[in-house]
C-alpha atoms as a PDB file:
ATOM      1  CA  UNK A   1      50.938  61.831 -24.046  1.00  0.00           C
ATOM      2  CA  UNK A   2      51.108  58.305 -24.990  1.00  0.00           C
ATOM      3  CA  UNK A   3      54.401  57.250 -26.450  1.00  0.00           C
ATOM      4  CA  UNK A   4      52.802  54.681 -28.935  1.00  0.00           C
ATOM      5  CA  UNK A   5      51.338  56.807 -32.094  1.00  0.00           C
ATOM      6  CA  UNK A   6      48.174  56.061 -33.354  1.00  0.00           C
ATOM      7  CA  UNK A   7      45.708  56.594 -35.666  1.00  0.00           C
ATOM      8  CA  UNK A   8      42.139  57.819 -33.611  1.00  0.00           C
ATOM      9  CA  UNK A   9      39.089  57.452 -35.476  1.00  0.00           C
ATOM     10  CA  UNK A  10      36.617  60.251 -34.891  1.00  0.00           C
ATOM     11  CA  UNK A  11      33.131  58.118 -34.976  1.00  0.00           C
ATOM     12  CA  UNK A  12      34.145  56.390 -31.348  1.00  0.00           C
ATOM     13  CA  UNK A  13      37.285  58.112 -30.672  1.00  0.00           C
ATOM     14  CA  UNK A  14      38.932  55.110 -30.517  1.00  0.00           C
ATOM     15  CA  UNK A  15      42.532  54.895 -31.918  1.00  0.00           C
ATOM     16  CA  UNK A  16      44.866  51.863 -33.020  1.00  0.00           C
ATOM     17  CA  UNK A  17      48.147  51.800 -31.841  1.00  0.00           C
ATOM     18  CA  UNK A  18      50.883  51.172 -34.616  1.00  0.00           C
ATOM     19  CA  UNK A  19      51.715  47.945 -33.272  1.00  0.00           C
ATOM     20  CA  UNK A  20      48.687  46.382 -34.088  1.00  0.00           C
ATOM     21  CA  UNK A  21      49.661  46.955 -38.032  1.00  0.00           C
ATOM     22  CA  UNK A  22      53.118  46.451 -37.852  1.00  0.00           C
ATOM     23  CA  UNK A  23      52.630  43.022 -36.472  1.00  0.00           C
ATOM     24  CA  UNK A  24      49.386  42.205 -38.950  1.00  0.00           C
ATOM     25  CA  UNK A  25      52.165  43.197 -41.515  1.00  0.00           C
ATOM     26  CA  UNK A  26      54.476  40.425 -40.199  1.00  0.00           C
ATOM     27  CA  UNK A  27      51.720  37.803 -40.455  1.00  0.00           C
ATOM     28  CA  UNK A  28      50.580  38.792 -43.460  1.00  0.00           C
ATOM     29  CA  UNK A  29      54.115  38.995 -45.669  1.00  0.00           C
ATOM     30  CA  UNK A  30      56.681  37.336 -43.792  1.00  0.00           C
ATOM     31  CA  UNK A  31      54.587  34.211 -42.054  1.00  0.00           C
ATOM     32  CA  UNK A  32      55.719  34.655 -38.607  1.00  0.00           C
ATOM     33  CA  UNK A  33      52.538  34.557 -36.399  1.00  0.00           C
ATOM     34  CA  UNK A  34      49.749  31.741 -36.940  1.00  0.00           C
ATOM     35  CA  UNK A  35      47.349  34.671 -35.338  1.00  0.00           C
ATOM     36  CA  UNK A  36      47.013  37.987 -33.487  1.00  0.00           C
ATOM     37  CA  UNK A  37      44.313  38.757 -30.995  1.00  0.00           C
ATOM     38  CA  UNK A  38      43.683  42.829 -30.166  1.00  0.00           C
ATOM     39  CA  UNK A  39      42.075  44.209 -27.079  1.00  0.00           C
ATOM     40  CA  UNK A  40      40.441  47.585 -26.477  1.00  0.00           C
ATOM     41  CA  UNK A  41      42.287  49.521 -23.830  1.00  0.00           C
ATOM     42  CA  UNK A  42      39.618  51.685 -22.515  1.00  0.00           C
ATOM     43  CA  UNK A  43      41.920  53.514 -20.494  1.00  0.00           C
ATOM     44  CA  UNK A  44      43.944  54.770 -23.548  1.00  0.00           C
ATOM     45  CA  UNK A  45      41.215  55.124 -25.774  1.00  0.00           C
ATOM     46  CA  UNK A  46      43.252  52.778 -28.672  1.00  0.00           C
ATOM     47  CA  UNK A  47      43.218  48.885 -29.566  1.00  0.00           C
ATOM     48  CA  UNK A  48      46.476  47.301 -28.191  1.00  0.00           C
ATOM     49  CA  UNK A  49      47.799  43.568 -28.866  1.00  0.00           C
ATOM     50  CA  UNK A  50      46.482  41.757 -26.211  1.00  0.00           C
ATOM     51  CA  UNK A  51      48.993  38.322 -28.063  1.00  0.00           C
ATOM     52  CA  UNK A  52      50.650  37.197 -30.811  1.00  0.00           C
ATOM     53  CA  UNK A  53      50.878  32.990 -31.475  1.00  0.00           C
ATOM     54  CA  UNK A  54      53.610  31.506 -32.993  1.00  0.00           C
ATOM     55  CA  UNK A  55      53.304  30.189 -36.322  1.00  0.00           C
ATOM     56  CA  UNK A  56      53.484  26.661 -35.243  1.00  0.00           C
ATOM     57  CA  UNK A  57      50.512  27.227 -33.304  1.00  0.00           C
ATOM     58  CA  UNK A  58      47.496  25.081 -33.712  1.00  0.00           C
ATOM     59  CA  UNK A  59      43.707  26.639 -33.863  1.00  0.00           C
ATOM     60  CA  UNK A  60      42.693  25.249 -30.772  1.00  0.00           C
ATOM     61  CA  UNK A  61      45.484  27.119 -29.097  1.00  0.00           C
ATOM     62  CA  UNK A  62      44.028  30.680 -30.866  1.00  0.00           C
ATOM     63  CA  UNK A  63      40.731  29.154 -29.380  1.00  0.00           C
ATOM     64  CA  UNK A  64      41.634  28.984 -26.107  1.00  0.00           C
ATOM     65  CA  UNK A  65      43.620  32.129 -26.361  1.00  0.00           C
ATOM     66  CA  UNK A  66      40.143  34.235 -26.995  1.00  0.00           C
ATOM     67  CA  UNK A  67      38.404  34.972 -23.302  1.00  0.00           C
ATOM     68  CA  UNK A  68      35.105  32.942 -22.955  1.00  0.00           C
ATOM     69  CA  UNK A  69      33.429  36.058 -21.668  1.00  0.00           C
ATOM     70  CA  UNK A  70      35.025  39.283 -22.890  1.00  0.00           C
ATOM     71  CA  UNK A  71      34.789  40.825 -26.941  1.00  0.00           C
ATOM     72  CA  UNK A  72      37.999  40.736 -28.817  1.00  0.00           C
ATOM     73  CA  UNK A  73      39.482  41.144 -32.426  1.00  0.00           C
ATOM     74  CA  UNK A  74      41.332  38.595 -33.894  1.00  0.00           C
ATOM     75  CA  UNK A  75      43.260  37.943 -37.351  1.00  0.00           C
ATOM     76  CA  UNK A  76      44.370  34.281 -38.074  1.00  0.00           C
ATOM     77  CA  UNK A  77      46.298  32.896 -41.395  1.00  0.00           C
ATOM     78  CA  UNK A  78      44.596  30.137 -42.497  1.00  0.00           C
ATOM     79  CA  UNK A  79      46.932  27.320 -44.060  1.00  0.00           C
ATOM     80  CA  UNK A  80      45.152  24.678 -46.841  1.00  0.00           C
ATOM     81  CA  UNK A  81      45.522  22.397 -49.801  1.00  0.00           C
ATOM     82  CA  UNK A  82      43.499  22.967 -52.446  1.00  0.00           C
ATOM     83  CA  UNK A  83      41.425  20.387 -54.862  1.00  0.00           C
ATOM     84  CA  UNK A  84      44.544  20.989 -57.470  1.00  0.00           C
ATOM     85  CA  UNK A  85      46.776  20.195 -53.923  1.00  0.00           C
ATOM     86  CA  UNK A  86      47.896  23.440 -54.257  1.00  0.00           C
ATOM     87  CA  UNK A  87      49.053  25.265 -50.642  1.00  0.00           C
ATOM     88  CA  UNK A  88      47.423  28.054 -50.302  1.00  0.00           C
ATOM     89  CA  UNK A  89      47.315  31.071 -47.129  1.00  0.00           C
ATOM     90  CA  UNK A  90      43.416  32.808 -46.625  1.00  0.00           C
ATOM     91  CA  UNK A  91      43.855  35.485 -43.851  1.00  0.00           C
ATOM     92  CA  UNK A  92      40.489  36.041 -41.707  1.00  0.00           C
ATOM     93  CA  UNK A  93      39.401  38.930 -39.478  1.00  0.00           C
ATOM     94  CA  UNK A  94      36.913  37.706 -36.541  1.00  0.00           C
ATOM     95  CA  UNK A  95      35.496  39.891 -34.286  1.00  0.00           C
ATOM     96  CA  UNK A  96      34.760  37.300 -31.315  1.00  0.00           C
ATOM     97  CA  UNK A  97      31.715  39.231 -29.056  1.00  0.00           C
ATOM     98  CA  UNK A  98      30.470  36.402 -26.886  1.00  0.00           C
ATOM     99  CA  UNK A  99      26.498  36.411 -25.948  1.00  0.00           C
ATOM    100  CA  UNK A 100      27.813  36.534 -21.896  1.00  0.00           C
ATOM    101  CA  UNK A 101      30.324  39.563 -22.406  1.00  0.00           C
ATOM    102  CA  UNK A 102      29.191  42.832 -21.096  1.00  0.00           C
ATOM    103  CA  UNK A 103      26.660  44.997 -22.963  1.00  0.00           C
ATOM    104  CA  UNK A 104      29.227  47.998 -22.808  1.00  0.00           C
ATOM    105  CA  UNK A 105      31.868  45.842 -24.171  1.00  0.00           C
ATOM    106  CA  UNK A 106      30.126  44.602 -27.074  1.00  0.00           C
ATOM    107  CA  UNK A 107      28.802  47.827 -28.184  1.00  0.00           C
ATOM    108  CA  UNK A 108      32.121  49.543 -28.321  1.00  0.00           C
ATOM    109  CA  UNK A 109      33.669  46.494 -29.871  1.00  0.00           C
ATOM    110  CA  UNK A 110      31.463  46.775 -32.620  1.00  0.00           C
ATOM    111  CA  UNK A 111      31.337  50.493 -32.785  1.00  0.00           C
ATOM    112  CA  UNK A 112      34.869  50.614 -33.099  1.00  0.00           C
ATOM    113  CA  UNK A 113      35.154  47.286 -35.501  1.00  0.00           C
ATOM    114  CA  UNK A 114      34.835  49.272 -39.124  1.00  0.00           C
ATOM    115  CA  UNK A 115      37.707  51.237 -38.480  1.00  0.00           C
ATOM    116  CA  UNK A 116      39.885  48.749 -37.064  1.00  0.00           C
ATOM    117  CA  UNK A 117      39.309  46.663 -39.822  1.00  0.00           C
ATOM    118  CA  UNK A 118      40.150  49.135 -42.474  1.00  0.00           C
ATOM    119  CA  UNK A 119      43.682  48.990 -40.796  1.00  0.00           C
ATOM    120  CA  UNK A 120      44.096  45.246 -42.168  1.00  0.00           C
ATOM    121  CA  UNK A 121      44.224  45.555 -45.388  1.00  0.00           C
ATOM    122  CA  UNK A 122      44.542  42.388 -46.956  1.00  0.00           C
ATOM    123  CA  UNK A 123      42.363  40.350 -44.546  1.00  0.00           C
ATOM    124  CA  UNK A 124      40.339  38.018 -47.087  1.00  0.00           C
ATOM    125  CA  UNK A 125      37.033  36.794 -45.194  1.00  0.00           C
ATOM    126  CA  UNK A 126      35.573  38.758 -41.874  1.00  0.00           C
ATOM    127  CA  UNK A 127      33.364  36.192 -39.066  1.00  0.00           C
ATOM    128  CA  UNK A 128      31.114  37.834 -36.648  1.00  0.00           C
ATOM    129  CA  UNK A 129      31.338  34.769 -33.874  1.00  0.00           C
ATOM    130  CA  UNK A 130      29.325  34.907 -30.431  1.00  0.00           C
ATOM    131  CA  UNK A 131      29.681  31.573 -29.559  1.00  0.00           C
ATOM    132  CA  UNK A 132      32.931  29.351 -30.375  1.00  0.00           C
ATOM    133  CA  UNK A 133      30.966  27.070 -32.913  1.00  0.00           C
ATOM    134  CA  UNK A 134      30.809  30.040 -34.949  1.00  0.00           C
ATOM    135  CA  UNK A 135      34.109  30.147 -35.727  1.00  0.00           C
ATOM    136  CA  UNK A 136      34.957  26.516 -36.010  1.00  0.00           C
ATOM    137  CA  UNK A 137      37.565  25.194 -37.864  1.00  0.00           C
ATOM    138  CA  UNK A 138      35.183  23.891 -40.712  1.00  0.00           C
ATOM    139  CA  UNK A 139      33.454  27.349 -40.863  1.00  0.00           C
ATOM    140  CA  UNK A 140      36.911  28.590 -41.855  1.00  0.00           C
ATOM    141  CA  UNK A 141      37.811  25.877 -44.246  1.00  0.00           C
ATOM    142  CA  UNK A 142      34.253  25.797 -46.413  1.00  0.00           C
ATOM    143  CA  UNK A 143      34.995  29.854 -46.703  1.00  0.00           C
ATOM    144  CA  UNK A 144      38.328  29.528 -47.983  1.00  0.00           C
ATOM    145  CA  UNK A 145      37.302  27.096 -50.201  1.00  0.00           C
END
Protein backbone atom coordinates (compact mmCIF):
# COMPACT_ATOMS: atom_id res chain seq x y z
CA UNK A 1 0.00 0.00 0.00
CA UNK A 2 1.24 3.30 -0.96
CA UNK A 3 1.95 5.59 1.92
CA UNK A 4 0.85 8.82 0.00
CA UNK A 5 -3.23 8.93 0.08
CA UNK A 6 -4.99 9.73 -2.83
CA UNK A 7 -7.95 10.35 -4.42
CA UNK A 8 -8.41 7.51 -7.61
CA UNK A 9 -10.78 8.42 -10.15
CA UNK A 10 -12.77 5.50 -11.48
CA UNK A 11 -13.02 6.56 -15.42
CA UNK A 12 -8.97 5.78 -15.84
CA UNK A 13 -8.19 4.59 -12.49
CA UNK A 14 -5.84 7.06 -12.13
CA UNK A 15 -5.42 8.73 -8.67
CA UNK A 16 -3.74 12.14 -7.45
CA UNK A 17 -1.57 12.02 -4.72
CA UNK A 18 -2.29 14.71 -1.93
CA UNK A 19 0.76 16.46 -2.63
CA UNK A 20 -0.16 17.63 -5.80
CA UNK A 21 -3.08 19.84 -3.93
CA UNK A 22 -1.36 20.71 -1.01
CA UNK A 23 1.33 22.37 -2.99
CA UNK A 24 -1.33 23.98 -5.76
CA UNK A 25 -2.74 25.31 -2.37
CA UNK A 26 0.61 27.00 -1.55
CA UNK A 27 0.77 28.67 -4.97
CA UNK A 28 -2.46 29.60 -5.05
CA UNK A 29 -2.89 31.45 -1.34
CA UNK A 30 0.39 31.98 0.01
CA UNK A 31 2.58 32.90 -3.38
CA UNK A 32 5.37 30.60 -2.86
CA UNK A 33 5.88 28.74 -6.22
CA UNK A 34 5.92 30.73 -9.69
CA UNK A 35 4.65 27.08 -11.10
CA UNK A 36 4.15 23.34 -10.54
CA UNK A 37 4.59 20.73 -13.19
CA UNK A 38 2.80 17.00 -12.42
CA UNK A 39 3.78 13.74 -13.97
CA UNK A 40 1.80 10.51 -14.33
CA UNK A 41 3.47 7.71 -12.45
CA UNK A 42 2.29 4.77 -14.33
CA UNK A 43 3.71 2.52 -11.96
CA UNK A 44 1.50 3.83 -9.06
CA UNK A 45 -1.41 4.48 -10.98
CA UNK A 46 -1.56 8.43 -9.43
CA UNK A 47 -0.17 11.95 -10.72
CA UNK A 48 2.95 12.86 -8.62
CA UNK A 49 4.95 16.35 -8.66
CA UNK A 50 7.42 15.83 -11.05
CA UNK A 51 8.81 20.03 -9.67
CA UNK A 52 7.97 22.90 -8.05
CA UNK A 53 9.81 26.55 -9.27
CA UNK A 54 10.49 29.11 -7.04
CA UNK A 55 8.57 32.14 -7.15
CA UNK A 56 11.34 34.17 -8.50
CA UNK A 57 11.37 32.01 -11.37
CA UNK A 58 11.07 33.37 -14.82
CA UNK A 59 8.68 31.62 -17.66
CA UNK A 60 11.37 30.56 -19.70
CA UNK A 61 12.70 28.58 -16.80
CA UNK A 62 8.90 26.73 -16.46
CA UNK A 63 9.59 26.38 -20.31
CA UNK A 64 12.49 24.62 -20.19
CA UNK A 65 11.37 22.74 -17.17
CA UNK A 66 8.45 20.93 -19.43
CA UNK A 67 10.18 17.75 -21.46
CA UNK A 68 10.27 18.50 -25.27
CA UNK A 69 8.94 15.03 -25.90
CA UNK A 70 6.90 13.63 -23.02
CA UNK A 71 2.93 14.95 -21.87
CA UNK A 72 2.78 16.75 -18.62
CA UNK A 73 0.40 18.96 -16.42
CA UNK A 74 1.36 22.14 -15.40
CA UNK A 75 -0.17 25.14 -13.21
CA UNK A 76 1.67 28.57 -13.41
CA UNK A 77 0.63 32.04 -11.53
CA UNK A 78 0.63 34.53 -13.88
CA UNK A 79 1.85 38.05 -12.49
CA UNK A 80 0.49 41.49 -14.54
CA UNK A 81 -0.39 45.15 -14.47
CA UNK A 82 -3.45 46.02 -15.59
CA UNK A 83 -4.68 49.13 -17.95
CA UNK A 84 -5.79 50.85 -14.39
CA UNK A 85 -1.84 49.62 -13.34
CA UNK A 86 -3.40 47.56 -11.06
CA UNK A 87 -1.22 44.11 -10.04
CA UNK A 88 -3.07 41.49 -10.56
CA UNK A 89 -2.33 37.20 -10.16
CA UNK A 90 -4.36 34.88 -13.16
CA UNK A 91 -3.53 31.19 -12.31
CA UNK A 92 -3.49 28.83 -15.58
CA UNK A 93 -3.77 25.05 -15.94
CA UNK A 94 -1.84 23.71 -19.22
CA UNK A 95 -1.85 20.39 -20.14
CA UNK A 96 1.50 20.37 -22.35
CA UNK A 97 1.02 16.95 -24.84
CA UNK A 98 3.70 17.52 -27.44
CA UNK A 99 2.89 16.23 -31.23
CA UNK A 100 6.38 13.83 -30.78
CA UNK A 101 5.33 12.29 -27.28
CA UNK A 102 4.14 8.79 -27.35
CA UNK A 103 0.61 7.87 -28.49
CA UNK A 104 0.09 5.94 -25.08
CA UNK A 105 1.22 8.90 -23.21
CA UNK A 106 -0.97 11.35 -24.69
CA UNK A 107 -4.03 9.37 -24.48
CA UNK A 108 -3.79 8.73 -20.80
CA UNK A 109 -2.74 12.29 -20.22
CA UNK A 110 -5.81 13.41 -21.59
CA UNK A 111 -7.97 10.67 -20.29
CA UNK A 112 -6.93 11.39 -16.98
CA UNK A 113 -6.85 15.47 -17.48
CA UNK A 114 -10.77 16.18 -16.33
CA UNK A 115 -10.25 14.78 -13.12
CA UNK A 116 -7.02 16.16 -12.34
CA UNK A 117 -8.20 19.38 -13.09
CA UNK A 118 -11.21 19.31 -10.90
CA UNK A 119 -8.52 18.98 -8.07
CA UNK A 120 -7.40 22.76 -8.81
CA UNK A 121 -9.94 24.56 -7.95
CA UNK A 122 -9.31 28.01 -8.53
CA UNK A 123 -7.23 27.67 -11.73
CA UNK A 124 -8.67 30.68 -13.94
CA UNK A 125 -7.84 29.84 -17.76
CA UNK A 126 -6.94 26.02 -19.01
CA UNK A 127 -4.28 25.82 -22.51
CA UNK A 128 -4.19 22.66 -24.42
CA UNK A 129 -0.37 23.29 -25.89
CA UNK A 130 1.39 20.68 -28.34
CA UNK A 131 3.96 22.73 -29.42
CA UNK A 132 5.77 25.49 -27.13
CA UNK A 133 4.33 28.47 -29.26
CA UNK A 134 1.15 27.47 -27.91
CA UNK A 135 1.75 28.45 -24.72
CA UNK A 136 3.80 31.53 -25.24
CA UNK A 137 4.10 34.15 -23.00
CA UNK A 138 1.75 36.51 -25.09
CA UNK A 139 -0.87 33.68 -25.35
CA UNK A 140 -0.97 33.96 -21.56
CA UNK A 141 -0.98 37.68 -21.28
CA UNK A 142 -3.93 38.47 -24.12
CA UNK A 143 -6.04 35.70 -21.89
CA UNK A 144 -5.56 37.33 -18.73
CA UNK A 145 -6.32 40.39 -20.13
Amino acid sequence: MSLLRSSSNASSGMGVADDCKNIFLELQRKKTHRYVIFKIDEKRKEVIVEKVGAATESYDEFMASLPENDCRYAVYDFDFVTEENCQKSKIFFIAWSPAVSRIRAKMLYATSKDRFRREMDGVHYEIQATDPTEMELDVLRERAH
